[in-house]
C-alpha atoms as a PDB file:
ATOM      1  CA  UNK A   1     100.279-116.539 -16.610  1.00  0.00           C
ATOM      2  CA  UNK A   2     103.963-117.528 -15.340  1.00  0.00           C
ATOM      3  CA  UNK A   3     106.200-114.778 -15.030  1.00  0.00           C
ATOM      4  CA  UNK A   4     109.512-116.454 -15.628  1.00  0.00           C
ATOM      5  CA  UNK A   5     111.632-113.734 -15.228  1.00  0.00           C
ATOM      6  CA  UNK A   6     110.288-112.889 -11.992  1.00  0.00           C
ATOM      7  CA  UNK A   7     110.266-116.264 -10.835  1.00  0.00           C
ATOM      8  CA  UNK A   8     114.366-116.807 -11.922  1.00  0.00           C
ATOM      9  CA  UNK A   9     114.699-113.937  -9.774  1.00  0.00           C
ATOM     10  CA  UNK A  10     112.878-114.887  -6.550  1.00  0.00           C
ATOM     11  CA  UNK A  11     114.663-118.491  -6.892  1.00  0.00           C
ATOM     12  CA  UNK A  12     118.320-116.501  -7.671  1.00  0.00           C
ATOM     13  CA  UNK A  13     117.336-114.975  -4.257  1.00  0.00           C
ATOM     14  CA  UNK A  14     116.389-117.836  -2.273  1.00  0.00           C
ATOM     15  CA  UNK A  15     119.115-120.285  -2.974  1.00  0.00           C
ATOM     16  CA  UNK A  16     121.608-117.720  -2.556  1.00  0.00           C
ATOM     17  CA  UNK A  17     120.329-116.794   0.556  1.00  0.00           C
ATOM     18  CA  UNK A  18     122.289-116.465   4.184  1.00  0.00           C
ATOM     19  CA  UNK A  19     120.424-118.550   7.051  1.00  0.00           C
ATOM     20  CA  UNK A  20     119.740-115.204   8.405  1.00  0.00           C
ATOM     21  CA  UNK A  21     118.122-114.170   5.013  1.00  0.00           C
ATOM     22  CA  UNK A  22     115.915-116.665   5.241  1.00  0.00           C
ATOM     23  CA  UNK A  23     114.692-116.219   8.936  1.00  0.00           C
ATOM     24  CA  UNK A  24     114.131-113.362   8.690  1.00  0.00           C
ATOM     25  CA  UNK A  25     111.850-113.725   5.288  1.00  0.00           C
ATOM     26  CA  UNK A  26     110.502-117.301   6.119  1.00  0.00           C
ATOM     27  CA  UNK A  27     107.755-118.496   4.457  1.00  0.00           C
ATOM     28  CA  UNK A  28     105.713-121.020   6.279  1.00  0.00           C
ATOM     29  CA  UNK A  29     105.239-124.030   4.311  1.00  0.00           C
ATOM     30  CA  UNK A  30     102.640-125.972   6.277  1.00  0.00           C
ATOM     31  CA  UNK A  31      99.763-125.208   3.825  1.00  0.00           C
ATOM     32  CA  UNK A  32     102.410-126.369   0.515  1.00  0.00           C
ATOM     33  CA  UNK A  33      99.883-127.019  -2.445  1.00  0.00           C
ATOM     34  CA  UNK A  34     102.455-128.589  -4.720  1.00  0.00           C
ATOM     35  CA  UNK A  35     103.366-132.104  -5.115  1.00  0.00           C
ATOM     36  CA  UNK A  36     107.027-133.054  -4.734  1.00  0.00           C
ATOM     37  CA  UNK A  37     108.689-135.963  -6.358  1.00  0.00           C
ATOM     38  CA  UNK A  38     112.216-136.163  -5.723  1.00  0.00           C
ATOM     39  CA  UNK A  39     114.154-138.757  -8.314  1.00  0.00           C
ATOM     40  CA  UNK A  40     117.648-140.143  -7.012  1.00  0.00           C
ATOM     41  CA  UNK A  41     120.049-142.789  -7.690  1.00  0.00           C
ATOM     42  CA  UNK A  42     123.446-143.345  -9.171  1.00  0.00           C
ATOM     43  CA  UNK A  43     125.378-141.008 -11.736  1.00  0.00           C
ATOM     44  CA  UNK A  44     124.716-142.550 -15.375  1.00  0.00           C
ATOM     45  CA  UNK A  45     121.116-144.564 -14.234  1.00  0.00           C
ATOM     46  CA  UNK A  46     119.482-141.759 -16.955  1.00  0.00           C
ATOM     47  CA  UNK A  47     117.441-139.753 -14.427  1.00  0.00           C
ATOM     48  CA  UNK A  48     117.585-136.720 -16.748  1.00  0.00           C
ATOM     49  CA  UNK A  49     115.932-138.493 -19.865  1.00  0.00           C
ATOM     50  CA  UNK A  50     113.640-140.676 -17.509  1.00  0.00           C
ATOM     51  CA  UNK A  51     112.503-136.796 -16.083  1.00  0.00           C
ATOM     52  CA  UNK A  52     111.869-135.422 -19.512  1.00  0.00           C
ATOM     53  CA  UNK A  53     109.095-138.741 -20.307  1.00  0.00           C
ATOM     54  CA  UNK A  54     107.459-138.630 -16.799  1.00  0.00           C
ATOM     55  CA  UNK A  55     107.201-134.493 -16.986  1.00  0.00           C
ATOM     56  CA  UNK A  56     105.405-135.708 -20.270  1.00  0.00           C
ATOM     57  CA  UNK A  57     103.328-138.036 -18.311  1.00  0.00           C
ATOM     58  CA  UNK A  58     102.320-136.059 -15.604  1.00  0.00           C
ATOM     59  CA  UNK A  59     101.646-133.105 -17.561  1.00  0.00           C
ATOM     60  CA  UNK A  60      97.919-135.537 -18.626  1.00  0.00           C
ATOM     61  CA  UNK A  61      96.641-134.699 -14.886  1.00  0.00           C
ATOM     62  CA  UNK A  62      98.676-131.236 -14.318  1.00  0.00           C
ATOM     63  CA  UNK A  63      98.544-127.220 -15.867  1.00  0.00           C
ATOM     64  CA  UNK A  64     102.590-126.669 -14.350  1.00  0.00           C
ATOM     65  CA  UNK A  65     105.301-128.282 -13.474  1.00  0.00           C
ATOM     66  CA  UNK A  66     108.219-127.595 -12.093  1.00  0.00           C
ATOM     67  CA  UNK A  67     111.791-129.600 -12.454  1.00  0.00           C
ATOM     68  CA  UNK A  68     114.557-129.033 -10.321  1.00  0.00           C
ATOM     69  CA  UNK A  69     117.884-130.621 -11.866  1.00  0.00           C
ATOM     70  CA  UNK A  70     120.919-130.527  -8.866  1.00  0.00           C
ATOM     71  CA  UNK A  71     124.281-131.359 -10.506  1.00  0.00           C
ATOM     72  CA  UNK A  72     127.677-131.643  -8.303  1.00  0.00           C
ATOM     73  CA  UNK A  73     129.734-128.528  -7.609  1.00  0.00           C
ATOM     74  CA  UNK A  74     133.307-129.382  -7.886  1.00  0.00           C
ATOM     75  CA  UNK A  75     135.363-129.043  -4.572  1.00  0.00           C
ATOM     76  CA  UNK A  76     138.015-127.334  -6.268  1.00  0.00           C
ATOM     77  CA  UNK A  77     136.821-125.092  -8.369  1.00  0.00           C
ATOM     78  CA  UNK A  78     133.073-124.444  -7.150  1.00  0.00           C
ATOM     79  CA  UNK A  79     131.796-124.487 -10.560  1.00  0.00           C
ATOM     80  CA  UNK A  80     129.518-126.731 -11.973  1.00  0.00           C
ATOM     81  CA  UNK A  81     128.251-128.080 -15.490  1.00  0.00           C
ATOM     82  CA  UNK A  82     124.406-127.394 -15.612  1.00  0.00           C
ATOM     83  CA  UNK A  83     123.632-129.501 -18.578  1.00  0.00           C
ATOM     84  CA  UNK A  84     119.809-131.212 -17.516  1.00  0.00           C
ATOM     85  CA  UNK A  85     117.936-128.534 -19.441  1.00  0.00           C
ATOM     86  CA  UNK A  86     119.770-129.910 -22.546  1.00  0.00           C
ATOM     87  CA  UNK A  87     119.635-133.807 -21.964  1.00  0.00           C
ATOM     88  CA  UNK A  88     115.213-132.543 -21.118  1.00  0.00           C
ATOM     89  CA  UNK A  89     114.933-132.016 -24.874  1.00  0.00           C
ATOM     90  CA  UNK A  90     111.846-130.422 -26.046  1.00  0.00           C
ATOM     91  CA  UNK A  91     110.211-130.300 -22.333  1.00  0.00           C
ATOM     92  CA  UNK A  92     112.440-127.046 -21.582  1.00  0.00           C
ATOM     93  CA  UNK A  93     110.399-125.277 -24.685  1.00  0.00           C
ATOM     94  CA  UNK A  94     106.941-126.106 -22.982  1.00  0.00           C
ATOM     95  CA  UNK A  95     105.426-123.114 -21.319  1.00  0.00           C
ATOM     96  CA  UNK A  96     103.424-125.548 -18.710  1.00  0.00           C
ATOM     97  CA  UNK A  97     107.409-126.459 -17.475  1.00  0.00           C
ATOM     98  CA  UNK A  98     109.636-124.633 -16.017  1.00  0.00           C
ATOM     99  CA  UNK A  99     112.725-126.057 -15.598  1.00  0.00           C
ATOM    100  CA  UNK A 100     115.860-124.857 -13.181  1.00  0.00           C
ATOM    101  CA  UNK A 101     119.288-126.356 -12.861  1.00  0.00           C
ATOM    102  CA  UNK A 102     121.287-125.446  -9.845  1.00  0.00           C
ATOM    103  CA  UNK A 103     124.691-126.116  -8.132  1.00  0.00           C
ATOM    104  CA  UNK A 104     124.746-128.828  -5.243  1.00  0.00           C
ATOM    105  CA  UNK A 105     127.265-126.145  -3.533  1.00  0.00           C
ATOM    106  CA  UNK A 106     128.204-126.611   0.125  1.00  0.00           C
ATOM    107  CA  UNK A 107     125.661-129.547   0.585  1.00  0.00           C
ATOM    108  CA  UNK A 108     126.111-133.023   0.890  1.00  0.00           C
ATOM    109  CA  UNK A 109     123.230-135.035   0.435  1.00  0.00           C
ATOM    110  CA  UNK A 110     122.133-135.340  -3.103  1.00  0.00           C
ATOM    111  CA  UNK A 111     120.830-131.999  -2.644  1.00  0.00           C
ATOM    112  CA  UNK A 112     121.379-128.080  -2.617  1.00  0.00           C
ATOM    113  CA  UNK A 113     121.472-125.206  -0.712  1.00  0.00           C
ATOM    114  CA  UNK A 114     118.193-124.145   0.544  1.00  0.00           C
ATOM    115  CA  UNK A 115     116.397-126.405  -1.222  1.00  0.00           C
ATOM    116  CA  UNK A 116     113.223-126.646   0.996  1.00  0.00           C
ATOM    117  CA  UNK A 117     112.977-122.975   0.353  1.00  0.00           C
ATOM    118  CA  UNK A 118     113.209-123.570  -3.419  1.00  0.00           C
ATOM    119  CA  UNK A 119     110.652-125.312  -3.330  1.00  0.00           C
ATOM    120  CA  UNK A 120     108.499-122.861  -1.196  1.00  0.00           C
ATOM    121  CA  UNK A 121     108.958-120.853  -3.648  1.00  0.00           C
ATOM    122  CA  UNK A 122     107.853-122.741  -6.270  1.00  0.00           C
ATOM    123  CA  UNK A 123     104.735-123.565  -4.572  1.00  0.00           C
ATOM    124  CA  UNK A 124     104.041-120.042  -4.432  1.00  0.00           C
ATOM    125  CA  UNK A 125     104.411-119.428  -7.475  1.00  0.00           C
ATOM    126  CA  UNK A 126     101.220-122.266  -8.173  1.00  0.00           C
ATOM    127  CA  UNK A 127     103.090-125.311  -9.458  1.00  0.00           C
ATOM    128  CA  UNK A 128     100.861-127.782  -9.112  1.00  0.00           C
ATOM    129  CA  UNK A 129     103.654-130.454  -9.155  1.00  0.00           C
ATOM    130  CA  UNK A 130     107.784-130.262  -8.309  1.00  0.00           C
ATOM    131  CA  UNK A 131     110.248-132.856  -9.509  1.00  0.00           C
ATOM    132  CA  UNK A 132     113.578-132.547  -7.831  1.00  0.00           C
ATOM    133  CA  UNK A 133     116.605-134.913  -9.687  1.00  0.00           C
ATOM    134  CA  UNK A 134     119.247-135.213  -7.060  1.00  0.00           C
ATOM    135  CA  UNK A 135     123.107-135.513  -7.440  1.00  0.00           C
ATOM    136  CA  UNK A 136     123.839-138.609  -8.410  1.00  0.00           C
ATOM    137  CA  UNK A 137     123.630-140.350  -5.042  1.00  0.00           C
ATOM    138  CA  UNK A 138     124.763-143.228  -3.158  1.00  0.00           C
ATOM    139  CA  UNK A 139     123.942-145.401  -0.547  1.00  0.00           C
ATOM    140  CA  UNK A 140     123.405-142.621   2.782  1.00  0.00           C
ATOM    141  CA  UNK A 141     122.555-139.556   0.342  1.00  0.00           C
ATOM    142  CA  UNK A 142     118.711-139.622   1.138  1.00  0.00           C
ATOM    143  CA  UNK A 143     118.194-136.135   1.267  1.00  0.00           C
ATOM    144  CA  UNK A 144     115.486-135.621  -0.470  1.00  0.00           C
ATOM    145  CA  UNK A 145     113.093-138.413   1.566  1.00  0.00           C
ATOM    146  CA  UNK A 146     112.408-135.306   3.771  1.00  0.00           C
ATOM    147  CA  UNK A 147     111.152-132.451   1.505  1.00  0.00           C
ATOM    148  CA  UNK A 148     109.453-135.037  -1.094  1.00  0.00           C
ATOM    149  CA  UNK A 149     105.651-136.530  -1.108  1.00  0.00           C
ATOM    150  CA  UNK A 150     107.303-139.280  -3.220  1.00  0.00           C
ATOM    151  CA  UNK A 151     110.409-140.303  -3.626  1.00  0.00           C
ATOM    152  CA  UNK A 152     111.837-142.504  -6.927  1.00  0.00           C
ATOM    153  CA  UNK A 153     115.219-144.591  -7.195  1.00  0.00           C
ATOM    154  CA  UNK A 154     116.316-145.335 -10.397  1.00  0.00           C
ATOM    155  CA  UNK A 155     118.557-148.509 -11.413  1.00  0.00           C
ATOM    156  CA  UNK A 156     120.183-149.846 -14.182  1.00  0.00           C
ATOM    157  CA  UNK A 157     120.477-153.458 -15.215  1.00  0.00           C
ATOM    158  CA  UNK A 158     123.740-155.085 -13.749  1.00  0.00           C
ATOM    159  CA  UNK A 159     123.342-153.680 -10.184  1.00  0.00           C
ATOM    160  CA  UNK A 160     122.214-156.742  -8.860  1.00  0.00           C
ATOM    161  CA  UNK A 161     125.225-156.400  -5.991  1.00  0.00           C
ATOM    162  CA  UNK A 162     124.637-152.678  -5.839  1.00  0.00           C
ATOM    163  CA  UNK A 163     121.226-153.586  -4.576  1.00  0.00           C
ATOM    164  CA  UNK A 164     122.512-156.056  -1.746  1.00  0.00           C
ATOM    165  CA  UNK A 165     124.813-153.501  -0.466  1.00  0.00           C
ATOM    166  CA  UNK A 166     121.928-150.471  -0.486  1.00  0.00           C
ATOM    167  CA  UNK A 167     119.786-152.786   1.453  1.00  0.00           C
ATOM    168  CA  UNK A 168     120.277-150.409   4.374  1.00  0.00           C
ATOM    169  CA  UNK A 169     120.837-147.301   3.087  1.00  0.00           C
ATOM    170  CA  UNK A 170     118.449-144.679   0.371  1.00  0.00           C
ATOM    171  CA  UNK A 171     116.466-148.438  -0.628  1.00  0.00           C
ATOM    172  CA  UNK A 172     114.979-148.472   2.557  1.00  0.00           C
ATOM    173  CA  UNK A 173     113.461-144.539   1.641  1.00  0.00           C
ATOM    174  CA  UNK A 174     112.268-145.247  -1.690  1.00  0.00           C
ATOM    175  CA  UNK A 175     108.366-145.643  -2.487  1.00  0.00           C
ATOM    176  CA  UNK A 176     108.913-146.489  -6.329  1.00  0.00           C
ATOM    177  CA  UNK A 177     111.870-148.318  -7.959  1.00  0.00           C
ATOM    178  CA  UNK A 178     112.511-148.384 -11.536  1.00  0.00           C
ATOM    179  CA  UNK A 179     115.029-150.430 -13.572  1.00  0.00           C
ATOM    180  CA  UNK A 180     115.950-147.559 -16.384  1.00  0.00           C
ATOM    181  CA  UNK A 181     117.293-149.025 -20.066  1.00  0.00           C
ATOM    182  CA  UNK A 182     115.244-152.342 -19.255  1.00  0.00           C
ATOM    183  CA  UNK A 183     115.854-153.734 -22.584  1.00  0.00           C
ATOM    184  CA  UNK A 184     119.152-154.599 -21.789  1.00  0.00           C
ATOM    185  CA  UNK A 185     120.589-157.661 -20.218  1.00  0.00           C
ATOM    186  CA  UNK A 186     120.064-157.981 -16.216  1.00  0.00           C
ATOM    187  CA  UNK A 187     116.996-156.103 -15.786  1.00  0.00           C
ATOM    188  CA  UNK A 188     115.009-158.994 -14.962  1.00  0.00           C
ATOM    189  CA  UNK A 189     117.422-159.716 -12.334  1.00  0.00           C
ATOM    190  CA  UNK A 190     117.620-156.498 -10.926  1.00  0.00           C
ATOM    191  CA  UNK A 191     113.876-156.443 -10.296  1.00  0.00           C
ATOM    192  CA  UNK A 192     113.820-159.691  -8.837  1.00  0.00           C
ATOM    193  CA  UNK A 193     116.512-158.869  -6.474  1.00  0.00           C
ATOM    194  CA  UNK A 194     114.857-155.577  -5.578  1.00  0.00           C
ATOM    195  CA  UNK A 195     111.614-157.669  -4.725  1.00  0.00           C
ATOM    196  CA  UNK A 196     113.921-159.987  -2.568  1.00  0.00           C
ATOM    197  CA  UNK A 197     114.710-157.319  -0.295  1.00  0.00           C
ATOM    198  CA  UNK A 198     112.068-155.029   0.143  1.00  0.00           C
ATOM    199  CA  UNK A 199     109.505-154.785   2.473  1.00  0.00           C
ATOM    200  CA  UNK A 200     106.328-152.681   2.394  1.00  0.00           C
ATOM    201  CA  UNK A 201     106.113-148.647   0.655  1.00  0.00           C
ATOM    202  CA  UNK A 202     105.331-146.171   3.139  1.00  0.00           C
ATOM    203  CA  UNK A 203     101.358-146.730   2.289  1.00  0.00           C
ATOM    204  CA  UNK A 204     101.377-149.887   3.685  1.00  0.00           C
ATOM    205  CA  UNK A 205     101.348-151.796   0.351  1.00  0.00           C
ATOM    206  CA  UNK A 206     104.382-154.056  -1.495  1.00  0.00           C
ATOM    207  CA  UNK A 207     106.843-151.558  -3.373  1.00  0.00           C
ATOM    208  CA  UNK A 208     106.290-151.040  -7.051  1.00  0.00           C
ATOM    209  CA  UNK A 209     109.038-152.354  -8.793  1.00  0.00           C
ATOM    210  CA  UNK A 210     108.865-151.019 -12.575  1.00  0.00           C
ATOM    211  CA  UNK A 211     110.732-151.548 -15.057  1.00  0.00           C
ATOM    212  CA  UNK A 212     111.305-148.925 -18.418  1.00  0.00           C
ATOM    213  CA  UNK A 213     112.085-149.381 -21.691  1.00  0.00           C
ATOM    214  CA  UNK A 214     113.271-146.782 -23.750  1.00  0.00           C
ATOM    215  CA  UNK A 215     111.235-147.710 -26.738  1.00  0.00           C
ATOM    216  CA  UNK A 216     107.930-148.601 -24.918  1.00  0.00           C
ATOM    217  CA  UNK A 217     104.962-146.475 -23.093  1.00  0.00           C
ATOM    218  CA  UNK A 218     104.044-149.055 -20.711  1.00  0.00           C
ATOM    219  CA  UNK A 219     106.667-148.470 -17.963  1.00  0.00           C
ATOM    220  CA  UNK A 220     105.937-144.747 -17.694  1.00  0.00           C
ATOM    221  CA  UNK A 221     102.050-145.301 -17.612  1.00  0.00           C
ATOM    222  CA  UNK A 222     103.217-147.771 -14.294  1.00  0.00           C
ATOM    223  CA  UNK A 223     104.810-144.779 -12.734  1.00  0.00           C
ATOM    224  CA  UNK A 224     102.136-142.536 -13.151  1.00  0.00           C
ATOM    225  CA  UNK A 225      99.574-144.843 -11.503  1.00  0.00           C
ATOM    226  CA  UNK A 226     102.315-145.560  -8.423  1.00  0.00           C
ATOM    227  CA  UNK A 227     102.399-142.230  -8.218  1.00  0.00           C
ATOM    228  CA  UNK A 228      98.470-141.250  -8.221  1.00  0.00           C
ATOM    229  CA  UNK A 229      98.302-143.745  -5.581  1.00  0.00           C
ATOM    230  CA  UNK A 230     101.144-142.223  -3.418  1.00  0.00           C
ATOM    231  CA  UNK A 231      99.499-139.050  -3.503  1.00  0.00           C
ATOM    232  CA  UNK A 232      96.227-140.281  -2.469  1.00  0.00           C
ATOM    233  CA  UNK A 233      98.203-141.392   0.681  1.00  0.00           C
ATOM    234  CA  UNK A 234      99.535-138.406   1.114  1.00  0.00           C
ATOM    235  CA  UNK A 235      96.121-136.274   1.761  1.00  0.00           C
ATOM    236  CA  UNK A 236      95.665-138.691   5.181  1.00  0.00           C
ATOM    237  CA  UNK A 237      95.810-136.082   8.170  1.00  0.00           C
ATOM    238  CA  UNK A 238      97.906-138.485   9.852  1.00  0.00           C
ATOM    239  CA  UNK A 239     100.522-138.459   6.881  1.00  0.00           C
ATOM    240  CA  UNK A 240      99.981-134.161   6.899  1.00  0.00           C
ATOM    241  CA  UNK A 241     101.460-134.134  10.234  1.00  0.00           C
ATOM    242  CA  UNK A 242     103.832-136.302   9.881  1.00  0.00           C
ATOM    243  CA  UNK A 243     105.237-134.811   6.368  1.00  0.00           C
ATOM    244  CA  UNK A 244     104.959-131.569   7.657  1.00  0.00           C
ATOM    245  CA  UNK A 245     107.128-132.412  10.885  1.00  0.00           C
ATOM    246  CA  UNK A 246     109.658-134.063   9.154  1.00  0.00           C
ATOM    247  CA  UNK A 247     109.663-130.996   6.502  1.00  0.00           C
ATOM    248  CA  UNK A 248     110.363-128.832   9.460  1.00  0.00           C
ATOM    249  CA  UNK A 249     113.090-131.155  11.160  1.00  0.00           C
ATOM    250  CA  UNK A 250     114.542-131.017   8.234  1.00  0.00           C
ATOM    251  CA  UNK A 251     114.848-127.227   7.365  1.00  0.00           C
ATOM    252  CA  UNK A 252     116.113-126.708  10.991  1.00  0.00           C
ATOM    253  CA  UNK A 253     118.929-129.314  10.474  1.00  0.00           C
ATOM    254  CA  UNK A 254     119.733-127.573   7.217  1.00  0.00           C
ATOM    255  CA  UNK A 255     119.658-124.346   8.484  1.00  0.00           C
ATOM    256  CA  UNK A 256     122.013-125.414  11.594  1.00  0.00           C
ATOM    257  CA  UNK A 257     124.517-126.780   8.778  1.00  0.00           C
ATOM    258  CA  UNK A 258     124.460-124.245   7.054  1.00  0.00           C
ATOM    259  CA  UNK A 259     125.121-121.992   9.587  1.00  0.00           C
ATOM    260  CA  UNK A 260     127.942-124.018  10.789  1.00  0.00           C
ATOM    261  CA  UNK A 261     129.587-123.860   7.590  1.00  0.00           C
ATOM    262  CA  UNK A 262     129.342-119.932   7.533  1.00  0.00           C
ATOM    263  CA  UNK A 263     130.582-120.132  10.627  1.00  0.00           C
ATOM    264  CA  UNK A 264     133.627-121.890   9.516  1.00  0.00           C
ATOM    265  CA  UNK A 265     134.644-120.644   6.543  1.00  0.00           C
ATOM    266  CA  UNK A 266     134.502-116.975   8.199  1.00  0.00           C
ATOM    267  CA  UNK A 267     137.327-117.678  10.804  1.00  0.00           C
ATOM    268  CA  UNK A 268     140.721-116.553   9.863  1.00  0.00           C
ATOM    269  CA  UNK A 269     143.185-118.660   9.035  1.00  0.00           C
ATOM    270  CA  UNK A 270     145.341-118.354  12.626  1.00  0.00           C
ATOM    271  CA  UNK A 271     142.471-120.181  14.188  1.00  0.00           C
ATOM    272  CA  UNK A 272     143.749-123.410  12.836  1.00  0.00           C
ATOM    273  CA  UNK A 273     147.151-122.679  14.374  1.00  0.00           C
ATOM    274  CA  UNK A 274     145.553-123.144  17.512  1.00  0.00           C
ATOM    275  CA  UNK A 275     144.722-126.149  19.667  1.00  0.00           C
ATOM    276  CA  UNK A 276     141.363-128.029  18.889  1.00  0.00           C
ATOM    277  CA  UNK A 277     139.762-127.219  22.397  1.00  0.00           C
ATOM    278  CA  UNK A 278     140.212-123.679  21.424  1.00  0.00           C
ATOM    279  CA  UNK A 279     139.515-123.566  17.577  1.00  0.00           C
ATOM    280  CA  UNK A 280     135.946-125.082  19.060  1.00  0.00           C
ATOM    281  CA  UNK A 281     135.542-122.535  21.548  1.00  0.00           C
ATOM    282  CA  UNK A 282     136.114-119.792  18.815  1.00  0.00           C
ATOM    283  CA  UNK A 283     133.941-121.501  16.417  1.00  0.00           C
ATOM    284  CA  UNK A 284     130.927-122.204  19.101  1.00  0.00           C
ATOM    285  CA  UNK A 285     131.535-118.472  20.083  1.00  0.00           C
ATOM    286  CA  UNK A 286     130.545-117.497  16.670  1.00  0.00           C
ATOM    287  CA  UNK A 287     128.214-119.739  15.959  1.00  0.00           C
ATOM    288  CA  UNK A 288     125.516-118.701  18.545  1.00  0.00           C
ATOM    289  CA  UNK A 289     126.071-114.910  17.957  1.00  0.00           C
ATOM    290  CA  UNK A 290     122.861-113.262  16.572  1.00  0.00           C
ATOM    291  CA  UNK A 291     124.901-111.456  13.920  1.00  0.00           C
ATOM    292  CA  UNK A 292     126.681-112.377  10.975  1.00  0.00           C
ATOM    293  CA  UNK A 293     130.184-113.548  11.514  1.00  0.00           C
END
């Protein structure tokens, strides 16, 4: 049985965790049980109430699920309004869900802090699934394309341009597209200009292009097949390696960043009196010392 207080604990840890912290403690996540589907796309596309149905959905092949909800931390005040547990409705009161909100804080991809250790840690705990709902993101905020098995955009009818000008950016990531509140005007069109543009899904096959309606079954049942079919793909050794190298490129790049940025915000305040070429010196200085700034 879930321990949930001793799980909010071991995730408190983790994602407030130093990069030291967390080489020292690493985990290795090359045998990672847990499926991860990361959900992006633009503030107000409904990601939140599109999470609560598919949790629903996938909970027909799963015991436990995990949701992690990231919402923005404001650059002035570093606080943040945690509200996807309420928008989740009645999935935060099922005891096969555990759900966590959590503060995008000094990153800047969609994502948070020490995320890939999050979910570590959640695979540890024996999730059998992870769903990760980014910040709402825009065109180069692909995060989560690293740490997840599958990765969802979500749309909303009249983005038709919105979809020309992603063309090189997070639509090029996706495996799965849906068009959210399809029973308004535009959807159509948004699915037809997603078709336009795409090429093949990382399996080889043409994308799946869904469209949901808030009132109907049938769009969620589509996502749940895409997504049985993704993870299929993902058991190829080929696609192992491959997930599990760009896993590890990707902690290592966070990690650096992160670093950086403790780096940064440790120096005093005279550093930035001096010239560039020397306010780099300082900063490199620090930043390949073993120890804590």
């Amino acid at each position: 049985m879930l321990d949930r207080r001793q799980l909010s604990k071991a995730l408190s840890r983790i994602a407030g965790a130093s990069v030291e912290e967390i080489l020292r403690d690493d985990e290795d996540d090359s045998g990672r049980r847990a499926h991860v589907i990361g959900v992006t796309g633009s503030p107000g596309t409904g990601k939140s109430t599109l999470i609560g149905r598919l949790a629903a959905a996938r909970l027909e092949h799963v015991s436990s699920l995990a949701i992690i909800a990231i919402d923005p931390t404001s650059p002035r005040s570093d606080g943040s309004l945690l509200g996807d547990r309420i928008r989740m409705g009645a999935l935060s009161e099922d005891p096969r869900v555990f759900i966590r909100s959590l503060a995008s804080r000094a990153a800047e991809d969609g994502l948070t802090d020490n995320v890939a250790e999050i979910v570590t840690t959640l695979d540890r705990f024996g999730f059998d699934e992870v769903i990760i709902e980014t910040v709402g993101a825009g065109q180069t905020a692909y995060g989560v394309r690293a740490i997840a098995d599958v990765e969802i955009l979500v749309l909303t009818p009249g983005a038709g341009d919105y979809v020309q000008a992603m063309k090189a950016g997070i639509m090029e990531t996706a495996d799965i597209y849906v068009v959210n509140k399809a029973d308004q005007p535009g959807a159509d069109r948004v699915a037809a200009d997603l078709l336009g543009v795409l090429g093949h899904d990382s399996t080889g096959q043409p994308p799946s292009v869904i469209q949901v309606r808030h009132d109907e079954a049938t769009g969620f049942a589509a996502i749940d097949a895409a997504l049985q079919r993704h993870f299929a793909f993902a058991l190829d050794p080929a696609e192992v390696q491959r997930r599990r190298r760009s896993r590890r490129r990707f902690r290592v790049r966070k990690l650096m960043q992160r670093r950086l940025h403790e780096v940064l915000t440790a120096l005093p305040e005279e550093a930035w009196d001096e010239p560039v070429p020397a306010a780099y010196a300082r900063a490199l200085h620090r930043l390949v010392q073993r120890d804590d700034p």
